[in-house]
N, C-alpha and C. Protein backbone atom coordinates (compact mmCIF):
# COMPACT_ATOMS: atom_id res chain seq x y z
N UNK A 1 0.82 -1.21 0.00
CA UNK A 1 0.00 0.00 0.00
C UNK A 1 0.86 1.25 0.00
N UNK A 2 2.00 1.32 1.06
CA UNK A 2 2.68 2.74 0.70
C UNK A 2 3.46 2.68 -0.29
N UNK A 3 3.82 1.82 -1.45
CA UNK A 3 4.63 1.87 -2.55
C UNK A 3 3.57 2.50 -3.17
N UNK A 4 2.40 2.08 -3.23
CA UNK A 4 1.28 2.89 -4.29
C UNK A 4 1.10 4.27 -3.83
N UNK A 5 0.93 4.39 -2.72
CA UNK A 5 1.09 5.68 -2.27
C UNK A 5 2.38 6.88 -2.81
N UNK A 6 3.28 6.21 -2.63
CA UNK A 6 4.82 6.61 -2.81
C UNK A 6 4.41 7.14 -4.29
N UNK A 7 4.21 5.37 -5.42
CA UNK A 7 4.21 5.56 -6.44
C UNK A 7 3.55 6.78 -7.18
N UNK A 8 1.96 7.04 -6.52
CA UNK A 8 0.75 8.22 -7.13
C UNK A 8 1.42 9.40 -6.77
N UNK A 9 2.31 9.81 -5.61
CA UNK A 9 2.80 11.27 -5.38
C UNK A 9 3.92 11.35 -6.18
N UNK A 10 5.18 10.32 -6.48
CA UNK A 10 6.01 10.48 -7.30
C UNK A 10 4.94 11.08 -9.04
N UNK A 11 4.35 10.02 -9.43
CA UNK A 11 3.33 10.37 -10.34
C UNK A 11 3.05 12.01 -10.47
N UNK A 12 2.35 12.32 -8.95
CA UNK A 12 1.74 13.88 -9.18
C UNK A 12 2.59 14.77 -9.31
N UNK A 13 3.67 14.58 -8.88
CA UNK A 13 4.55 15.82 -8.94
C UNK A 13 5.50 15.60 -10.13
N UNK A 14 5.63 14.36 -10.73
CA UNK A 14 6.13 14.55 -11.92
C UNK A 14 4.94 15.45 -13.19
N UNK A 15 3.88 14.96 -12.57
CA UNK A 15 2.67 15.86 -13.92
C UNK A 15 2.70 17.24 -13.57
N UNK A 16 2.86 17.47 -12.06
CA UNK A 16 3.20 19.24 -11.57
C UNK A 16 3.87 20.01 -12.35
N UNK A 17 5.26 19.49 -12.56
CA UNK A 17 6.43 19.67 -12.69
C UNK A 17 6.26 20.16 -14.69
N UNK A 18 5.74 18.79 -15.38
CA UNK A 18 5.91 18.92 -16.38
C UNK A 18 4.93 20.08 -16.87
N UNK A 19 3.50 20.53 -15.95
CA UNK A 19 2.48 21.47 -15.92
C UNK A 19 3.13 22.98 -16.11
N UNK A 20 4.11 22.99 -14.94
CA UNK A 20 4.54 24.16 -14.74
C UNK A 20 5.81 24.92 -15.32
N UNK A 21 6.63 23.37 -15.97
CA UNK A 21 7.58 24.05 -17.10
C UNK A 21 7.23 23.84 -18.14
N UNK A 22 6.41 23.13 -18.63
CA UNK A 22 5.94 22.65 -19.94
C UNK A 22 4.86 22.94 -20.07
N UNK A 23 4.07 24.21 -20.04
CA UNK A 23 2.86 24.39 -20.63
C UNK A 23 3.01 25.14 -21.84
N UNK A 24 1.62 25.66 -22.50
CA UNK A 24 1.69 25.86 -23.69
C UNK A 24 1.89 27.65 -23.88
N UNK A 25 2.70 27.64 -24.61
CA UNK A 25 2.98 29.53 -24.91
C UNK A 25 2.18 30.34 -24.97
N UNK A 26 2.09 31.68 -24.03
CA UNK A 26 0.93 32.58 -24.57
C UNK A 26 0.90 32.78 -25.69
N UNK A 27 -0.75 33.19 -26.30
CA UNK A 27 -0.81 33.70 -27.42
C UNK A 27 0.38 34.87 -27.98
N UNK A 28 0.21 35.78 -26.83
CA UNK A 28 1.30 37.49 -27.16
C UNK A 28 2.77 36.72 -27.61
N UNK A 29 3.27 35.23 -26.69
CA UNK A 29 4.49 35.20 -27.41
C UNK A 29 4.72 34.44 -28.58
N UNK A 30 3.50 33.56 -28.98
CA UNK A 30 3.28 33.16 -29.96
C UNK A 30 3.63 33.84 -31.44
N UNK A 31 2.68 34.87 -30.93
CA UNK A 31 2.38 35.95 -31.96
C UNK A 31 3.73 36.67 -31.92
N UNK A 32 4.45 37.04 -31.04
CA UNK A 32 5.56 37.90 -31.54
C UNK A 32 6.72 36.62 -32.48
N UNK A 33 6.86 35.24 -31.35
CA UNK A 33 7.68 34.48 -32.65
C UNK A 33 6.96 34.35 -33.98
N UNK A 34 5.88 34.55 -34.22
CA UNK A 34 5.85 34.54 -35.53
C UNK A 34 6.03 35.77 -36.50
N UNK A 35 5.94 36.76 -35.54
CA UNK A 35 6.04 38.35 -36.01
C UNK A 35 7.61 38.00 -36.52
N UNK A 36 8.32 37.81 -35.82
CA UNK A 36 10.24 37.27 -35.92
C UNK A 36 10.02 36.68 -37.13
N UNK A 37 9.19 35.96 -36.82
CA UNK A 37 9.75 34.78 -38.15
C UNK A 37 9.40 35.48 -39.40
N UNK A 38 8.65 36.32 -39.48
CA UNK A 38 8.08 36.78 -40.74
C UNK A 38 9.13 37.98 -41.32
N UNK A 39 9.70 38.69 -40.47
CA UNK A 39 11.13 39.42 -40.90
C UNK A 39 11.69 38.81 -40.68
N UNK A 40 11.99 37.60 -40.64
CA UNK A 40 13.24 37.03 -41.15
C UNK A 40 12.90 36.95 -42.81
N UNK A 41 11.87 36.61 -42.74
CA UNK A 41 11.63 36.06 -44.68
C UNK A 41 11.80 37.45 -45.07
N UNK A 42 11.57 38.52 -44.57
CA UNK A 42 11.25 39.96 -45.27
C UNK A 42 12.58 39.83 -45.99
N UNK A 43 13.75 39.46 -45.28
CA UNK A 43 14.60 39.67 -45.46
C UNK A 43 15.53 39.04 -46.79
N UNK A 44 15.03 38.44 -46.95
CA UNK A 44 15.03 37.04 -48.22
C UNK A 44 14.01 37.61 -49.29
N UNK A 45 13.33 38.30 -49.83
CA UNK A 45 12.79 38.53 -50.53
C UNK A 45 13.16 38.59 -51.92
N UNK A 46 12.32 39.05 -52.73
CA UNK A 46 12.74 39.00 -54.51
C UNK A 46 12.86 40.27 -54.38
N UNK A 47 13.70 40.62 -55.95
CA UNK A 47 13.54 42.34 -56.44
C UNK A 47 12.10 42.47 -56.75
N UNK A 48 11.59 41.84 -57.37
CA UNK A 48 9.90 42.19 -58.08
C UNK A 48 9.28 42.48 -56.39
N UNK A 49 9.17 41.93 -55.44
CA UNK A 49 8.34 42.64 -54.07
C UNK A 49 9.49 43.69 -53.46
N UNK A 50 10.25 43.73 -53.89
CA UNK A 50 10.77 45.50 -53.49
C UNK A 50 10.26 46.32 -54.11
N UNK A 51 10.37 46.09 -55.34
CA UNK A 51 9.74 46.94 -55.87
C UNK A 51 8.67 47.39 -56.05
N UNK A 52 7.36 46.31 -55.68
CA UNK A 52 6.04 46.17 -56.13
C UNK A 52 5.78 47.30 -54.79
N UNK A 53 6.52 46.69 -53.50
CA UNK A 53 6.51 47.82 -52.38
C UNK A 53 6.93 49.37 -52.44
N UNK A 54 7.65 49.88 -53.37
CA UNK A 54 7.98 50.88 -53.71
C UNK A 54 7.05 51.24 -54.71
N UNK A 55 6.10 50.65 -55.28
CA UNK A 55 5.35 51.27 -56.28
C UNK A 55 4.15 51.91 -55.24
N UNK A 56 3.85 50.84 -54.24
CA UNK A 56 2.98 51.63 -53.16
C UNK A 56 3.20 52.74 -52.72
N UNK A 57 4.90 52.76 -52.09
CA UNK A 57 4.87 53.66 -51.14
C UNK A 57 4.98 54.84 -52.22
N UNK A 58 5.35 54.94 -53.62
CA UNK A 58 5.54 56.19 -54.24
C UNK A 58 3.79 56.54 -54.71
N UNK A 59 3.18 55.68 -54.99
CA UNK A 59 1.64 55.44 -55.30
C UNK A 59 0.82 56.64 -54.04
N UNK A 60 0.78 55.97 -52.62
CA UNK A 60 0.47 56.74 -51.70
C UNK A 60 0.83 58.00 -51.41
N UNK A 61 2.26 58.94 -51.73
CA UNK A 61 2.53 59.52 -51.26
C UNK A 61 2.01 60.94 -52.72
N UNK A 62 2.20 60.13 -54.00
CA UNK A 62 1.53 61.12 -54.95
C UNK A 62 -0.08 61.10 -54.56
N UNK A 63 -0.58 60.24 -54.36
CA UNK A 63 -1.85 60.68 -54.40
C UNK A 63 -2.05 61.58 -52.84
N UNK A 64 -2.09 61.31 -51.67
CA UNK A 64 -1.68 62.65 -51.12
C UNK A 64 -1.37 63.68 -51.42
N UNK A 65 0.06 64.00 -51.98
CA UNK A 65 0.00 65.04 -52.50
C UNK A 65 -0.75 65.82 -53.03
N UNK A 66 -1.16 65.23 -54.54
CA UNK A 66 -1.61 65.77 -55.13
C UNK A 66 -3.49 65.96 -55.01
N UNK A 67 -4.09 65.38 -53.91
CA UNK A 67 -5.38 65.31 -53.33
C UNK A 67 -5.00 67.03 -52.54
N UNK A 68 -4.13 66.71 -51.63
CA UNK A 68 -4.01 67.91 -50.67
C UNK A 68 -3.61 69.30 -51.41
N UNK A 69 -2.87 68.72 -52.56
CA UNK A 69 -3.09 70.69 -53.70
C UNK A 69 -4.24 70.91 -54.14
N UNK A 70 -5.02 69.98 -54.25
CA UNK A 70 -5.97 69.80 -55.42
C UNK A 70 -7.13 70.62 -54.19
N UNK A 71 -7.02 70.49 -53.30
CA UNK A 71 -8.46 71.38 -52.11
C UNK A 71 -7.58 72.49 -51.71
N UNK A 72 -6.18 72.31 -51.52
CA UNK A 72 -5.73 74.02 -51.16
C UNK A 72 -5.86 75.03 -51.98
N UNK A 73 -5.49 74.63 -52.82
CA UNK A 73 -5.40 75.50 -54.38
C UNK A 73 -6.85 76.39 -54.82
N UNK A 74 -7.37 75.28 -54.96
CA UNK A 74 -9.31 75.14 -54.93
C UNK A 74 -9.77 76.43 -53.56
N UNK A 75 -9.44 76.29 -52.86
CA UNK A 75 -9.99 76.87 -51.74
C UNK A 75 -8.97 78.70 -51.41
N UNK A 76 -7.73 78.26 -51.89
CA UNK A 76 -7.01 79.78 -51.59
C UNK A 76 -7.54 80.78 -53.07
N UNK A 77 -7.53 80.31 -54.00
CA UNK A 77 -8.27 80.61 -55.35
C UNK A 77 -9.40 81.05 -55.25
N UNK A 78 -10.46 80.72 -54.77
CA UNK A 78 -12.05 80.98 -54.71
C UNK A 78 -11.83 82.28 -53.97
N UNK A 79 -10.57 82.32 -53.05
CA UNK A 79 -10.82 83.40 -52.19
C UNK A 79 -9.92 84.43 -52.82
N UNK A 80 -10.04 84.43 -54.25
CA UNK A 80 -9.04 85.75 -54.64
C UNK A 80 -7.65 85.28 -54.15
N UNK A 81 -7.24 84.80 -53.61
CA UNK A 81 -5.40 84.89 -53.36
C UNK A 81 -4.49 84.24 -54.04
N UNK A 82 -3.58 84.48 -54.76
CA UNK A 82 -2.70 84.00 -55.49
C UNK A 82 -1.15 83.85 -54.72
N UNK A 83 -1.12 85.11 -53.63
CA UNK A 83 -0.54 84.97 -52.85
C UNK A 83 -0.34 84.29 -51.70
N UNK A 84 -1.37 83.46 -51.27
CA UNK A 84 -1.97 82.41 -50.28
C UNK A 84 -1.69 81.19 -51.22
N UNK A 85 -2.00 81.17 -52.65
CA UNK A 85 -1.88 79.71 -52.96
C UNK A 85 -0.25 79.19 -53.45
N UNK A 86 0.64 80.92 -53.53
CA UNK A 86 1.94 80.03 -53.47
C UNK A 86 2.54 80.05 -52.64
N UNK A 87 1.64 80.02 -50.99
CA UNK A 87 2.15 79.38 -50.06
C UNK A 87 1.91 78.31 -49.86
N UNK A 88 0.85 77.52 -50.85
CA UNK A 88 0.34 76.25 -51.03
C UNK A 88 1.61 75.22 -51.80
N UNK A 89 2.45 76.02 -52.52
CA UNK A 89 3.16 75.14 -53.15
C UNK A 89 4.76 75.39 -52.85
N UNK A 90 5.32 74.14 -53.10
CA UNK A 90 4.78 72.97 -53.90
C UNK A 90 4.32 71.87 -52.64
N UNK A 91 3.47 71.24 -52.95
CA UNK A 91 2.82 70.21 -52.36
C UNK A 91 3.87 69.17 -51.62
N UNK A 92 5.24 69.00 -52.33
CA UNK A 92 5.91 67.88 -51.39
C UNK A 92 6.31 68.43 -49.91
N UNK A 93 5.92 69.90 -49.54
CA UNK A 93 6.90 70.31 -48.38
C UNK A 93 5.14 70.32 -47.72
N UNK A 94 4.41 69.88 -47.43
CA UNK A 94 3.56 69.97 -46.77
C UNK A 94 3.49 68.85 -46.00
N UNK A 95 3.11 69.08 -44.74
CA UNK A 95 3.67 68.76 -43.48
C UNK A 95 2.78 66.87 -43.86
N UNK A 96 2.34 66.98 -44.12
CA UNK A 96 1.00 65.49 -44.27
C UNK A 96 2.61 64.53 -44.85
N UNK A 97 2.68 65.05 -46.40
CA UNK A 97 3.71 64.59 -47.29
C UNK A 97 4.88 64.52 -46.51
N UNK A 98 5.53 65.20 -45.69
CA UNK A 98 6.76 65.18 -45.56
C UNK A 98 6.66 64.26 -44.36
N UNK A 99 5.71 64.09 -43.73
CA UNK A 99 5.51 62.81 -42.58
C UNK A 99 5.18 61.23 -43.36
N UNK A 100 4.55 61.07 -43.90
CA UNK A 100 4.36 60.11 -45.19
C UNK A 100 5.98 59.60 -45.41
N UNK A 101 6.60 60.73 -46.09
CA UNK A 101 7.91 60.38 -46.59
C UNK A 101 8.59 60.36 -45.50
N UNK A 102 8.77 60.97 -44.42
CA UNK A 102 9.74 59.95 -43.16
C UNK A 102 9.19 58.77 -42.83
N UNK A 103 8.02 58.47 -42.85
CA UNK A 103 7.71 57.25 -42.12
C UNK A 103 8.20 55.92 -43.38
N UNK A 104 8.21 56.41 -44.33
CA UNK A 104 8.67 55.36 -45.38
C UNK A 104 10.10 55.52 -46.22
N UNK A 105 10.84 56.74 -45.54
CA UNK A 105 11.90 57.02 -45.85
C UNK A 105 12.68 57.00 -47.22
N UNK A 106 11.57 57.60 -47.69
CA UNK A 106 11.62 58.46 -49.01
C UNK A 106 11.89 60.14 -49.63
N UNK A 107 12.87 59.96 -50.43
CA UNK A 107 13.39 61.55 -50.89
C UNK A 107 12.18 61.40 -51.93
N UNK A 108 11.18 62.95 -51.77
CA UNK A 108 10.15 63.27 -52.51
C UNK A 108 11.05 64.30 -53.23
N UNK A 109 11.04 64.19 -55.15
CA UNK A 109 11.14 65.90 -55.91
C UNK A 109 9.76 65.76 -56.55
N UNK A 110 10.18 67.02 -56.98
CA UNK A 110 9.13 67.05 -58.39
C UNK A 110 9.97 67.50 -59.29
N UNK A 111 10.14 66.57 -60.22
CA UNK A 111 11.15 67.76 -61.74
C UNK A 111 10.02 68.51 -62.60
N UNK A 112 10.86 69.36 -63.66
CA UNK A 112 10.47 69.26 -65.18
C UNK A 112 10.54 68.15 -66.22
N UNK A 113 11.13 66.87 -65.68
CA UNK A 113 10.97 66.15 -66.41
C UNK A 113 9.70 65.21 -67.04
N UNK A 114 9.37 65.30 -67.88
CA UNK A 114 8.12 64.69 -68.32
C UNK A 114 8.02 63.30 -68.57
N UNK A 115 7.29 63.01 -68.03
CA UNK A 115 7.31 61.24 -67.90
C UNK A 115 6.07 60.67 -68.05
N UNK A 116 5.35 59.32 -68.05
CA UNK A 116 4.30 59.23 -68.56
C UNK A 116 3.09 59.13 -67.35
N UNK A 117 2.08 59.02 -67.39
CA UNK A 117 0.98 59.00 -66.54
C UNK A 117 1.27 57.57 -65.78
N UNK A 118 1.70 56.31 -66.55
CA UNK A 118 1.48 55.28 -65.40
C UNK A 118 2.76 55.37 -64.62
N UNK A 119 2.89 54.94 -63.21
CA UNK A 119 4.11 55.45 -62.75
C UNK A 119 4.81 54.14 -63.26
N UNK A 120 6.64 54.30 -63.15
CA UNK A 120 7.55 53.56 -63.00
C UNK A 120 8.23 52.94 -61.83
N UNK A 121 8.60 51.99 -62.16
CA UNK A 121 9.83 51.53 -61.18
C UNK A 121 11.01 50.89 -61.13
N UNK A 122 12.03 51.02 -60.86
CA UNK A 122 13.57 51.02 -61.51
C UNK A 122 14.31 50.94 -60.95
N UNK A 123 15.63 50.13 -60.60
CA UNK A 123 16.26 49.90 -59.24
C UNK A 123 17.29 51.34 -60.12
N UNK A 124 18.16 51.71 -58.74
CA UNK A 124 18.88 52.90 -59.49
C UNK A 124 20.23 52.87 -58.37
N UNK A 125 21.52 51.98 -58.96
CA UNK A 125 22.35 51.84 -58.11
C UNK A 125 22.10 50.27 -57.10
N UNK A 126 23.24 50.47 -56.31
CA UNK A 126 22.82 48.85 -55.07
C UNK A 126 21.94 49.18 -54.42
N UNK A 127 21.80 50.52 -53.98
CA UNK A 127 20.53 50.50 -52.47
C UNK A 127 19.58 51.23 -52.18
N UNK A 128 18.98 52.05 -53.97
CA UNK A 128 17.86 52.33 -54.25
C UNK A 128 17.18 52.01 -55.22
N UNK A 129 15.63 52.12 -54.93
CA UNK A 129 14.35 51.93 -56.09
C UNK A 129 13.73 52.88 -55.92
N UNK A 130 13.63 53.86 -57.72
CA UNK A 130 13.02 55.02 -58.25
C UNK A 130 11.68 54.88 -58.48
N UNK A 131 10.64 55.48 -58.11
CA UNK A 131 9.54 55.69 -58.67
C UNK A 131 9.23 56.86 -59.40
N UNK A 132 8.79 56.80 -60.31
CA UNK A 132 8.64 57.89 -61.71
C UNK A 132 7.05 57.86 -61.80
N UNK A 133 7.12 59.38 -61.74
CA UNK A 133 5.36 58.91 -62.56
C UNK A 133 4.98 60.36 -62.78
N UNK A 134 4.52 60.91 -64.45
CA UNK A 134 4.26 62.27 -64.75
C UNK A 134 3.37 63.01 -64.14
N UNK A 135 3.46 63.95 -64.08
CA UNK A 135 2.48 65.20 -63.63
C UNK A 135 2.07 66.38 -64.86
N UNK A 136 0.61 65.73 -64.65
CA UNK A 136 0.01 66.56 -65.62
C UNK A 136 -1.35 67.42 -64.95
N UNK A 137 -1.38 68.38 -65.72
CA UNK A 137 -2.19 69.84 -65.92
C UNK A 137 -3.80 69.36 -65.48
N UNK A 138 -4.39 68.52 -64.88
CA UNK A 138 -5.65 67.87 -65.21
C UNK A 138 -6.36 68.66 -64.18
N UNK A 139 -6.09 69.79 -63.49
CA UNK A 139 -6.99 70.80 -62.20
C UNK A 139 -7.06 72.07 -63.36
N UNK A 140 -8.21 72.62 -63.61
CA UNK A 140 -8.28 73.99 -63.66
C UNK A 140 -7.33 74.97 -62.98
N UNK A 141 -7.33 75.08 -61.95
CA UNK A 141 -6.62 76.09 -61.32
C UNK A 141 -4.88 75.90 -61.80
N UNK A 142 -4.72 74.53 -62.04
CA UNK A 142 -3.40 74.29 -62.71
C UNK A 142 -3.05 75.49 -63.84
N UNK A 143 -3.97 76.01 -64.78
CA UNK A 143 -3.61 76.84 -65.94
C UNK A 143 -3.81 78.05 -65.34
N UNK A 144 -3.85 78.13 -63.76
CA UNK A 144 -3.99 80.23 -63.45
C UNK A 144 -2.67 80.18 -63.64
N UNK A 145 -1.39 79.47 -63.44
CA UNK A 145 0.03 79.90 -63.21
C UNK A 145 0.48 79.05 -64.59
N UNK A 146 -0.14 78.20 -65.51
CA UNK A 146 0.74 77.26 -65.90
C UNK A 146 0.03 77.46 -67.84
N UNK A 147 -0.79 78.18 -67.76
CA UNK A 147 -2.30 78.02 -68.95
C UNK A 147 -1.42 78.73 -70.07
N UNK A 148 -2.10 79.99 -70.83
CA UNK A 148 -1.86 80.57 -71.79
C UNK A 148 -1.85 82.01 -71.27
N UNK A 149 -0.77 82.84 -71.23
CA UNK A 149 -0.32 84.42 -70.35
C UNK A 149 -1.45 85.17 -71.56
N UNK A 150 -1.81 85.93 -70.45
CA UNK A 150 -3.33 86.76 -71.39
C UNK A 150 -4.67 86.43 -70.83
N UNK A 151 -5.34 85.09 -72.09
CA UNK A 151 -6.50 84.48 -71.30
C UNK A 151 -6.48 83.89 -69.74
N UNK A 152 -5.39 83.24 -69.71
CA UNK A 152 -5.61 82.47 -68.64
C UNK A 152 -4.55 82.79 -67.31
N UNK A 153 -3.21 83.17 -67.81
CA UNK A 153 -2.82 83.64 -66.69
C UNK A 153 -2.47 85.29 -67.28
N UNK A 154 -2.96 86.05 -66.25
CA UNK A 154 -2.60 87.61 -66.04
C UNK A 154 -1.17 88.12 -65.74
N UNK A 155 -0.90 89.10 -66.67
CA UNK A 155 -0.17 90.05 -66.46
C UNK A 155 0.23 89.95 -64.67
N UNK A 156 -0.35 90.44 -63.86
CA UNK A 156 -0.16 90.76 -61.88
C UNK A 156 0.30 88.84 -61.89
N UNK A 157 -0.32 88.07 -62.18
CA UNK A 157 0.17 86.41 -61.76
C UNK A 157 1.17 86.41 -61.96
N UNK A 158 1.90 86.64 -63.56
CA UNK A 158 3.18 86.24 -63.65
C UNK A 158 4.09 86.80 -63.46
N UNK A 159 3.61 88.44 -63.16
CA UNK A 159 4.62 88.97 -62.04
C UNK A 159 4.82 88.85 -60.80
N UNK A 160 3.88 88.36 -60.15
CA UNK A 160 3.91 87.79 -58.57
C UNK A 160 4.34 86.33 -58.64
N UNK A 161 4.52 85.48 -59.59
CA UNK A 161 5.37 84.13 -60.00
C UNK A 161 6.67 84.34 -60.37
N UNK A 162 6.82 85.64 -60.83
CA UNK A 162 8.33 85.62 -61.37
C UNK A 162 9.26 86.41 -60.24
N UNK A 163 7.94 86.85 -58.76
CA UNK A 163 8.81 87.73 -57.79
C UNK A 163 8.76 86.35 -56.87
N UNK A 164 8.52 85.41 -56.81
CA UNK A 164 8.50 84.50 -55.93
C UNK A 164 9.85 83.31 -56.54
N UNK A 165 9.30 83.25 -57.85
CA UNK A 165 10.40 82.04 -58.94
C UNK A 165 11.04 82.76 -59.63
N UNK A 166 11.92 83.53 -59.66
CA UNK A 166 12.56 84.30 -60.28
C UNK A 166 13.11 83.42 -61.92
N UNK A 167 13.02 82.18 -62.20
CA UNK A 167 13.20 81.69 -63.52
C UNK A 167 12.22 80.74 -63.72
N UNK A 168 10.99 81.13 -63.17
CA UNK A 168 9.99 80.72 -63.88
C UNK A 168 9.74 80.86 -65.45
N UNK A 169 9.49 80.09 -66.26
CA UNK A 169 8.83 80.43 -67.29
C UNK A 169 7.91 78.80 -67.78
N UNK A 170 7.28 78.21 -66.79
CA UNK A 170 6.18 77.20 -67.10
C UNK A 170 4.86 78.00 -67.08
N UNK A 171 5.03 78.34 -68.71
CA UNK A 171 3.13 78.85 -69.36
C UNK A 171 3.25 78.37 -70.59
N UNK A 172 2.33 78.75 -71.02
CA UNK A 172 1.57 78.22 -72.35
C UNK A 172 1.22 76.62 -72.39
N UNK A 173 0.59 76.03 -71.53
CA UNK A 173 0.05 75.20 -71.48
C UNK A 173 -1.18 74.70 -71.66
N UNK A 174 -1.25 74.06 -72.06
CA UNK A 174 -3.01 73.44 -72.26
C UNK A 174 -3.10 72.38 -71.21
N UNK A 175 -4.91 72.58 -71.01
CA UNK A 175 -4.87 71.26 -70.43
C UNK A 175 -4.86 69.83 -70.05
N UNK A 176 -4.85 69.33 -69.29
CA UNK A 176 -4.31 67.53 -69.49
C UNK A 176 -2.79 67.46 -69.97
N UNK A 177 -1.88 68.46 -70.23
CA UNK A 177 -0.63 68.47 -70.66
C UNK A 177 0.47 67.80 -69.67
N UNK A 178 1.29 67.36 -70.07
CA UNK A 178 2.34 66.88 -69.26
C UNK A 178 3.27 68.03 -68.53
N UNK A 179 3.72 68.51 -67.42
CA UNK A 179 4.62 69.70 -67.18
C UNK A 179 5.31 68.72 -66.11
N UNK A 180 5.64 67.90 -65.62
CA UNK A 180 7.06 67.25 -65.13
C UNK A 180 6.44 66.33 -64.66
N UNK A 181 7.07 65.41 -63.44
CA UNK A 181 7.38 63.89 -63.01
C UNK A 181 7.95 64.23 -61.55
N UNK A 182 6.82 63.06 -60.56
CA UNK A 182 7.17 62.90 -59.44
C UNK A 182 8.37 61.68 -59.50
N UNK A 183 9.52 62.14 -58.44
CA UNK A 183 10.36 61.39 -58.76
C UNK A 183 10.74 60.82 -57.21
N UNK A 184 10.41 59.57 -56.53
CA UNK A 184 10.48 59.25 -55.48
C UNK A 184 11.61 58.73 -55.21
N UNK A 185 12.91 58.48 -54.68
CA UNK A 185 13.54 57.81 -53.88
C UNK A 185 13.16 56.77 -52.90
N UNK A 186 13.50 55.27 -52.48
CA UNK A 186 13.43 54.56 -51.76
C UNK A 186 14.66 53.59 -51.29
N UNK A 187 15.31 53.98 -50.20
CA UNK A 187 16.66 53.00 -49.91
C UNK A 187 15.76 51.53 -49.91
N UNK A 188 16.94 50.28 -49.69
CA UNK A 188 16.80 49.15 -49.51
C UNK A 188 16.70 48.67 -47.80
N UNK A 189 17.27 49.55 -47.30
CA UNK A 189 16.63 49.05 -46.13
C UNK A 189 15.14 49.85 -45.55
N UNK A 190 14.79 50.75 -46.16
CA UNK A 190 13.41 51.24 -45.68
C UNK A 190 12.55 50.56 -46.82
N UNK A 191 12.79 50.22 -47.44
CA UNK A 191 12.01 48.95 -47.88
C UNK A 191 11.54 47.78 -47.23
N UNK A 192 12.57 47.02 -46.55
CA UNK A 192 12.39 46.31 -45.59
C UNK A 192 11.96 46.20 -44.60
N UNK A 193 11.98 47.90 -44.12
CA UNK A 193 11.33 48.33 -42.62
C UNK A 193 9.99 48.18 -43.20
N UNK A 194 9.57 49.17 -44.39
CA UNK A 194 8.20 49.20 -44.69
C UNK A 194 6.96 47.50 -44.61
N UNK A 195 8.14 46.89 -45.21
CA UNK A 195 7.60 45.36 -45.88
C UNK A 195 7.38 44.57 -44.17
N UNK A 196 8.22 44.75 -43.38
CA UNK A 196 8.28 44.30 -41.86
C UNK A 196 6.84 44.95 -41.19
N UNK A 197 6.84 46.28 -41.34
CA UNK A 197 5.77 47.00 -40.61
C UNK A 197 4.34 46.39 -41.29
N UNK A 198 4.04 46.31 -42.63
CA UNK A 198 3.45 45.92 -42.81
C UNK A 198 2.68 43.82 -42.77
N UNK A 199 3.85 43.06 -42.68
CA UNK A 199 3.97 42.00 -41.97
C UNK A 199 3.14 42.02 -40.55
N UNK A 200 3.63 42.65 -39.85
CA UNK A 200 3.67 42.99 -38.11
C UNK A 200 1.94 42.84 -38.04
N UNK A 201 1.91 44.18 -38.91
CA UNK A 201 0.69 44.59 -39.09
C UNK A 201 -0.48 43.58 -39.08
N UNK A 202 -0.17 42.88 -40.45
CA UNK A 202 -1.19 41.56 -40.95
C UNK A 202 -1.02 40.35 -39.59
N UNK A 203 -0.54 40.53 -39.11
CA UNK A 203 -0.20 38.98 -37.82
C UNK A 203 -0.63 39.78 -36.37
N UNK A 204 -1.21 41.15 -35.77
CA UNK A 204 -2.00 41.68 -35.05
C UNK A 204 -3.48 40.75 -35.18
N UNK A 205 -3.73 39.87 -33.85
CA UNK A 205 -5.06 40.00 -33.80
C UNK A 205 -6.14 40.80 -33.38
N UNK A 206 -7.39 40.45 -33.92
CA UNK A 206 -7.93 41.95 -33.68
C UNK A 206 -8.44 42.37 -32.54
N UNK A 207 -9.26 43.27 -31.39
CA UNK A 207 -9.48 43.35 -30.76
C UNK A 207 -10.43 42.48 -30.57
């Protein structure tokens, strides 16, 4: 009788034992090793999903932009000011955009270079990918500074454009016309951060 005895407590405290070091992982650390595991693959990736990720992040940050000129412009205009709306521009130094582009750690320009409506993407060097994509005339208010001098832009405009841009000379334009190209920058490792954050993201369960 006390060997069985002996035997069932040896028993319980071996199942204690294995209870209390061997149980099963919280969910939270579950979820973070798999968060790990998933930048690890980030890290292994193809060029075609760097890039496809850089077509986003240059994708998002033009359409911002150009949403947030498209109501300033609209709105400093209605109110008579020409002088209010080229404090509107250019659109990449506005505070929305320029947070956008740190968080994805991207150099925003805008050239004169003319490029086509669908954007591009192009590795450029070892440890960046370019996004290209034209900018064209398609806002009305685009031709008060950019149209035909006379009908469309005034005498007082292009002297208050040429006291602000002193080598301005973008007029005579029509509209829907091409007048330059957003030209995005993206290193290779904020690629990775981006592609990670967004990983992280998708493996959050929900509330």
């Amino acid at each position: 009788m006390r060997k069985l005895i002996w035997a069932g407590a040896i028993f319980l405290g071996v199942l204690l034992s294995f209870l209390l070091f061997f149980r099963p992982e919280p969910l939270a650390v579950r979820k973070q090793l798999e968060a790990e595991a998933e930048m690890h693959k980030v890290k292994r990736i193809t060029p075609a999903r760097m890039q496809a990720e850089v077509r986003h992040i240059g994708d998002s940050l033009v359409l911002t932009a150009d949403s947030l000129l498209h109501v300033r412009l609209t709105s400093v205009f209605q109110a008579g000011g020409l002088t209010a709306a080229l404090k509107n521009y250019p659109p990449q130094q506005y505070p929305e955009v320029r947070a956008l582009a740190q968080k994805y750690g991207a150099t925003v320009v805008r050239t004169a270079e003319q490029a086509p409506d669908t954007a591009t993407v192009e590795t450029v060097g070892q440890t960046e990918i370019l996004y290209t994509k034209g900018i064209f005339l398609n806002q009305t208010e685009c031709l008060k500074c950019h149209g035909t001098v006379g009908p469309e832009v005034t005498e007082a405009t292009l002297t208050e454009l040429r006291r602000t841009y002193p080598a301005f000379k973008a007029t005579g334009f029509k509209a829907n016309a091409a007048i330059g190209s957003w030209q995005i920058k993206v290193s290779r490792p904020a690629i990775l951060e981006s592609l990670s954050r967004r990983s992280r993201k998708s493996l959050q369960m929900p509330e």
